[in-house]
N, C-alpha and C. Protein backbone atom coordinates (compact mmCIF):
# COMPACT_ATOMS: atom_id res chain seq x y z
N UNK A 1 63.46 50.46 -31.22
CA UNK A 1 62.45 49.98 -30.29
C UNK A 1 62.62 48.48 -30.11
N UNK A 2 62.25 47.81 -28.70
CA UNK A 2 62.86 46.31 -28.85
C UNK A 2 61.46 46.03 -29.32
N UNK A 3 62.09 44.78 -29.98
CA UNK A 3 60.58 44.04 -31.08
C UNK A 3 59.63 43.48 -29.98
N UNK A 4 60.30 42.97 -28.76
CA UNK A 4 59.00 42.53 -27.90
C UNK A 4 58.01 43.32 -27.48
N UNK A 5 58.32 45.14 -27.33
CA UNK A 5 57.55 46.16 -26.80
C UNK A 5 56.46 45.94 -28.03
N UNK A 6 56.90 45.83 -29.29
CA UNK A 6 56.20 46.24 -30.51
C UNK A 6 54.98 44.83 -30.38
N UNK A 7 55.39 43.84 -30.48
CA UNK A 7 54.57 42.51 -30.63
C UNK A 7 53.73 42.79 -29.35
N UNK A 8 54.27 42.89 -28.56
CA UNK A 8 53.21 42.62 -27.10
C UNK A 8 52.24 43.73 -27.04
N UNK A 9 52.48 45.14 -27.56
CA UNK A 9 51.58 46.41 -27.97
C UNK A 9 50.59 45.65 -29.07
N UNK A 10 50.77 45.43 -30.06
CA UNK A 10 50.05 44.56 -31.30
C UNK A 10 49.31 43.62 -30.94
N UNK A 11 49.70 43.02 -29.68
CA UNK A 11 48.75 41.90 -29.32
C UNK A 11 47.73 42.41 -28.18
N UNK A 12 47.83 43.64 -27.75
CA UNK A 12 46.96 43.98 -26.69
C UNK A 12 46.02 44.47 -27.28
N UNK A 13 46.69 45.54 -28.43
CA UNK A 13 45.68 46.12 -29.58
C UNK A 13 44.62 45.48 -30.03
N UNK A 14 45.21 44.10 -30.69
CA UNK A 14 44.03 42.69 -31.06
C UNK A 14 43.37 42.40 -30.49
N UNK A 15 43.48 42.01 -29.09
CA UNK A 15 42.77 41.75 -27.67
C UNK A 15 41.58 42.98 -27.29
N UNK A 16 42.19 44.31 -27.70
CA UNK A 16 40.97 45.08 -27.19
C UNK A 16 40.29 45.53 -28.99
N UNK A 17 40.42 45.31 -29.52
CA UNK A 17 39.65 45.20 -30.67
C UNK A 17 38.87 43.91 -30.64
N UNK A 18 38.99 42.64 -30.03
CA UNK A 18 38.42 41.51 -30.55
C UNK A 18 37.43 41.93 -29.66
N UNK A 19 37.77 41.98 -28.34
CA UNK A 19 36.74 41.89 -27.28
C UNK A 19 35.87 42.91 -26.79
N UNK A 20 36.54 44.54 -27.58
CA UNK A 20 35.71 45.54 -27.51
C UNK A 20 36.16 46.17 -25.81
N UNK A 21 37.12 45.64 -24.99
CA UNK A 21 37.76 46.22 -23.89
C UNK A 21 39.02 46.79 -23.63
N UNK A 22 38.66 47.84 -23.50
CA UNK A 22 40.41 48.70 -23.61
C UNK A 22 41.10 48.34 -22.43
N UNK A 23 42.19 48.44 -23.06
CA UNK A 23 43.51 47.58 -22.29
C UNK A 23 44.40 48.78 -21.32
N UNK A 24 44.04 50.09 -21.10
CA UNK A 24 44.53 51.06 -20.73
C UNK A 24 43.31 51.09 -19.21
N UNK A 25 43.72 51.67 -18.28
CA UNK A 25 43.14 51.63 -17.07
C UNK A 25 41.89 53.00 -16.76
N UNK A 26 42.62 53.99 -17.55
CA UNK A 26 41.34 54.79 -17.91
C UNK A 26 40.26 54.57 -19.04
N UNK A 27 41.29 53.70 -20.16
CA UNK A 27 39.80 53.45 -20.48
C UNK A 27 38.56 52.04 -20.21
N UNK A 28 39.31 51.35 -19.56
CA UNK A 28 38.60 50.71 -18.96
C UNK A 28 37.16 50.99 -17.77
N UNK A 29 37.81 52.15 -16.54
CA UNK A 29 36.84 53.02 -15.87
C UNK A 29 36.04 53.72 -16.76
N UNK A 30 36.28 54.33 -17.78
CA UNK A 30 35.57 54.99 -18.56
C UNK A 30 34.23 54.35 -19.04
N UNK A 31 34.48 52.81 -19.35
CA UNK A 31 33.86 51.85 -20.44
C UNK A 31 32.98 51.52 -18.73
N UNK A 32 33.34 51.11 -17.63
CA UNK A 32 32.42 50.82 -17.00
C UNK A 32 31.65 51.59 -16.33
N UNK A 33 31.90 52.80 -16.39
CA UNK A 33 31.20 53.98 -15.93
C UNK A 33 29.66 54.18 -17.01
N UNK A 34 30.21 53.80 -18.74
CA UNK A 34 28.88 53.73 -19.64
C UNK A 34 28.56 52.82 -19.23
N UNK A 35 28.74 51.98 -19.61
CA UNK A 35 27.78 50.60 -18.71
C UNK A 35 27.19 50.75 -17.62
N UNK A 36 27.75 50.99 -16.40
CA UNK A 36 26.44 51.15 -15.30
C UNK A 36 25.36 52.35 -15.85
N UNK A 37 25.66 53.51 -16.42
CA UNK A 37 24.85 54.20 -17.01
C UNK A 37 23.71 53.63 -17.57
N UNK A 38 24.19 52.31 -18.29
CA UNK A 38 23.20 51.70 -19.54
C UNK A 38 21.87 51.07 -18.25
N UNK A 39 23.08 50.53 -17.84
CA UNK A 39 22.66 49.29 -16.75
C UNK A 39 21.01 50.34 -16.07
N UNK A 40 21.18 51.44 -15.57
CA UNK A 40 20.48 51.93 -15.07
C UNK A 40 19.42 52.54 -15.60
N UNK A 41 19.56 52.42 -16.66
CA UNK A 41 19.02 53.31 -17.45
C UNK A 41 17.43 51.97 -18.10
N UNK A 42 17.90 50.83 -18.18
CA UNK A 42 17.55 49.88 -18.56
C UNK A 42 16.63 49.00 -17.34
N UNK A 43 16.91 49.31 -16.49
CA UNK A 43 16.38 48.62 -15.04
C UNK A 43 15.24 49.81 -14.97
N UNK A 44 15.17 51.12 -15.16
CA UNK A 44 13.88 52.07 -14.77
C UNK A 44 13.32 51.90 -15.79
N UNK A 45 13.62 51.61 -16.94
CA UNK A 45 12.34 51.51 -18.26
C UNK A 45 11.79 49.73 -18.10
N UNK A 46 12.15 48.82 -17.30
CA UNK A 46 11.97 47.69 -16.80
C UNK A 46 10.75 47.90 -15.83
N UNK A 47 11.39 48.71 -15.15
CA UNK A 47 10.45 48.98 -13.83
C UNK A 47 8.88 49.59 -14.06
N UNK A 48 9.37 50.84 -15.01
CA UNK A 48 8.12 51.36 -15.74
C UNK A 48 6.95 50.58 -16.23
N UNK A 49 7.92 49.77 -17.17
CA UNK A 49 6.87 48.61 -17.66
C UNK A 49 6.35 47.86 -17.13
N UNK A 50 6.89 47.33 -16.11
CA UNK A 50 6.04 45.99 -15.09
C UNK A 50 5.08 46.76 -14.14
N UNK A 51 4.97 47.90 -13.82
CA UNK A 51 4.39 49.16 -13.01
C UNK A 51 3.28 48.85 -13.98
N UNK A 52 3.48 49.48 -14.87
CA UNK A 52 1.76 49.73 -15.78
C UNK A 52 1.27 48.37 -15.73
N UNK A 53 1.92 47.21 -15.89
CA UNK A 53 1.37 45.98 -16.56
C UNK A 53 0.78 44.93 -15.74
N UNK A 54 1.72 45.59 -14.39
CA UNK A 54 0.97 44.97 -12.96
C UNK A 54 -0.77 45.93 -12.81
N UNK A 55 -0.88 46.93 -13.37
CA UNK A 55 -2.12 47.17 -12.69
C UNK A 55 -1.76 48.33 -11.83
N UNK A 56 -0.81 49.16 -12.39
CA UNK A 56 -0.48 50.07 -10.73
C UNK A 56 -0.54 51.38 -11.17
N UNK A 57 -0.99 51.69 -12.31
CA UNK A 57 -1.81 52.67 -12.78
C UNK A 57 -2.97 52.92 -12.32
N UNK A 58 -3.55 51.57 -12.43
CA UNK A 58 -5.12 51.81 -12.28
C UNK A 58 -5.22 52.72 -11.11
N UNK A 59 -6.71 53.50 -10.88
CA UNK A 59 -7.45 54.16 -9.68
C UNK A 59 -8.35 53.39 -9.61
């Protein structure tokens, strides 16, 4: 195997271990597909809360 394939694999490895982002293109879509999930998921329990707290419960 040439040693540069090996070092430059090892260093992408490090890179998506440090930063927690995979270096492969599916798993990248993958990783932002959970995220907007989160994203959304986090904006309606936002919404919920400012709903009750505004008063928009009340009758």
């Amino acid at each position: 195997m040439n040693p540069l394939k090996k070092a430059k694999r090892n260093m992408k490895r490090s890179v998506a271990k440090a930063t927690g982002i995979p270096t492969t293109k599916s798993g990248r879509k993958r990783k932002a597909d959970s995220m907007m999930g989160q994203v959304i998921v986090v904006f309606l329990i936002i919404g919920v809360i400012v709903y009750f707290f505004s008063g928009g419960s009340a009758a």
